[in-house]
Protein backbone atom coordinates (compact mmCIF):
# COMPACT_ATOMS: atom_id res chain seq x y z
CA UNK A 1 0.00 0.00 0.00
CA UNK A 2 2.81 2.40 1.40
CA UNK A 3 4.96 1.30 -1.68
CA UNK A 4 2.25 2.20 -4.37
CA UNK A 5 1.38 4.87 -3.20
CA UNK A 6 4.92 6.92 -3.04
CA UNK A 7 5.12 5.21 -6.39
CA UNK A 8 2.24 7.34 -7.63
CA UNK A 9 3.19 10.64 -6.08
CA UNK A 10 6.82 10.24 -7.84
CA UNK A 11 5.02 9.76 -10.81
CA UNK A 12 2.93 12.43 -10.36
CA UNK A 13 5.45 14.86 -8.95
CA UNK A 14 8.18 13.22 -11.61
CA UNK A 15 10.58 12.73 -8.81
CA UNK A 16 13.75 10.44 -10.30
CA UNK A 17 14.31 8.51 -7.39
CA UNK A 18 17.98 9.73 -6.87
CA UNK A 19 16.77 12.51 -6.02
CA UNK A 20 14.64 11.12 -3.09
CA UNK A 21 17.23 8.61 -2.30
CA UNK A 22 19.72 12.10 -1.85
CA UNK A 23 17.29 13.73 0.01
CA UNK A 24 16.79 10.65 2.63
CA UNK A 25 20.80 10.63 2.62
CA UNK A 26 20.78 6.88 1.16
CA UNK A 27 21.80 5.83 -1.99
CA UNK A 28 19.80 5.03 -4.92
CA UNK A 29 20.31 1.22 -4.49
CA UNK A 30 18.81 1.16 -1.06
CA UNK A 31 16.07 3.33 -2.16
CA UNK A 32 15.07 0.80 -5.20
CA UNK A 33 15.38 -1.80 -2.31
CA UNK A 34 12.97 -0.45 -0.40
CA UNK A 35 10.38 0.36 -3.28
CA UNK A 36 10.89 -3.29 -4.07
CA UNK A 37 9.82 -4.20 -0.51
CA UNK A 38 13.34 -5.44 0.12
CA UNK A 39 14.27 -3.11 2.94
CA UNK A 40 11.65 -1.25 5.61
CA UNK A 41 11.71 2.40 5.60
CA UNK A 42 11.84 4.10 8.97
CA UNK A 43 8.97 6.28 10.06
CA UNK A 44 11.55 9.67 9.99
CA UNK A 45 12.05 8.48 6.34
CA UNK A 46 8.10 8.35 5.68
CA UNK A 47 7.85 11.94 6.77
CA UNK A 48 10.89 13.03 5.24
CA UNK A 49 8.96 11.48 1.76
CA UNK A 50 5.62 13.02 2.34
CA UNK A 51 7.52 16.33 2.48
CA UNK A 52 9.36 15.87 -1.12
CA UNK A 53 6.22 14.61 -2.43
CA UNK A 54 4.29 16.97 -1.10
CA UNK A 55 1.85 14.47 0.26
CA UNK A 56 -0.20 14.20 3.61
CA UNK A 57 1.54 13.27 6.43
CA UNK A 58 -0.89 11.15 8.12
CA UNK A 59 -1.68 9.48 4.58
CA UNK A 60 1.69 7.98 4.15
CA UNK A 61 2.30 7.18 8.04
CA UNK A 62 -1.11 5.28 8.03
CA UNK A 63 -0.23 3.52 4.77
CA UNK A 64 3.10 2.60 5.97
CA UNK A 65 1.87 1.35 9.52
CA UNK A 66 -0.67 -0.70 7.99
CA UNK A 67 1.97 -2.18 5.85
CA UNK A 68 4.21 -2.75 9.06
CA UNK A 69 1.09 -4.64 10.54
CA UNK A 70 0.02 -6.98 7.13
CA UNK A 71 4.26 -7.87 7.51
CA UNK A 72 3.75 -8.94 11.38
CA UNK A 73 0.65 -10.98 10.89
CA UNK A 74 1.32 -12.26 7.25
CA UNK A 75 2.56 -15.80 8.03
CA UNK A 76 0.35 -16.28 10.66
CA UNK A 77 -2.42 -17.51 8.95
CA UNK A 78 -5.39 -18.29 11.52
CA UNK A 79 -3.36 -16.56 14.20
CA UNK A 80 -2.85 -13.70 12.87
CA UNK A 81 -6.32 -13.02 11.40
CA UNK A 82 -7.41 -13.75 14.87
CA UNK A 83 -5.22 -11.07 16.74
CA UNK A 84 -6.54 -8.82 14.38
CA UNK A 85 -10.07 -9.86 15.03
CA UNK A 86 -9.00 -9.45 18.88
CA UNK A 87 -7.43 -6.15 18.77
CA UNK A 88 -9.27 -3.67 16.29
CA UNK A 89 -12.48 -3.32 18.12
CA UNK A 90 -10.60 -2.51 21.13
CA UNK A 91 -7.80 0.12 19.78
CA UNK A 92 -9.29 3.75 20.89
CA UNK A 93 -7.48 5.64 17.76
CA UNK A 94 -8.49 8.96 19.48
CA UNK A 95 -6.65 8.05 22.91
CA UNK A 96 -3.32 7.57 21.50
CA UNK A 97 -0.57 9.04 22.80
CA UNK A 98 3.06 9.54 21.63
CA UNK A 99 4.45 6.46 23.81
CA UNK A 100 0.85 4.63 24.63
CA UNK A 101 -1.79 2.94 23.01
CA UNK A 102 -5.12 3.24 25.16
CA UNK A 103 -7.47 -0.14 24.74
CA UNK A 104 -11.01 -0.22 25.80
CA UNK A 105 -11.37 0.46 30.00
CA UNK A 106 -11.47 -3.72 29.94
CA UNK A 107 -7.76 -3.86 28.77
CA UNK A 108 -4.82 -2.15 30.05
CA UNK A 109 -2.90 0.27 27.96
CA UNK A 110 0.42 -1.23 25.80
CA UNK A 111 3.71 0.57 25.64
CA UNK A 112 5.52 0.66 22.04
């Protein structure tokens, strides 16, 4: 999702990607590894991104977290489908804090 997106706004921007790569201080090699879903992007690098591309901040970060999530859960086949089940009812988006995630008043709150 992440991926295709900043795909699209290079496109659409007609970014080379050496030029992104220069501006995240990596080399253009690393960047193509990372649009190939080879290597993970940091969230400072997503930022960095939706400030070249001139896209939405949140956009990108939420795109890139749900990536981050599919990768976790991906090879867990019932398991993982079933944490998922588990947790998203109970996440309170609006509660969030910079170091907490605040769950419904029958959970306690997780640390990242």
């Amino acid at each position: 999702m992440f991926i295709n997106r900043i795909k699209q706004l290079e496109e659409d921007c007609q970014m080379p990607q050496r030029q992104l790569a220069a501006t995240l201080n990596i080399d253009t090699a690393t960047y193509c590894k990372i649009e190939k879903g080879i290597r993970c992007v940091k969230r400072d690098q997503v930022i960095t991104i939706a400030k070249i591309l001139r896209a939405s901040q949140n956009e990108l970060l939420s795109l890139w977290l749900a990536d981050q999530v599919i990768n976790i859960v991906k090879d867990e086949k019932e398991l993982g489908e079933k944490a998922l089940e588990f947790f998203m009812p109970r996440i309170c988006l609006e509660n969030i804090t910079d170091s907490h995630i605040a769950v419904t008043e029958n959970d306690t709150a997780f640390n990242l």
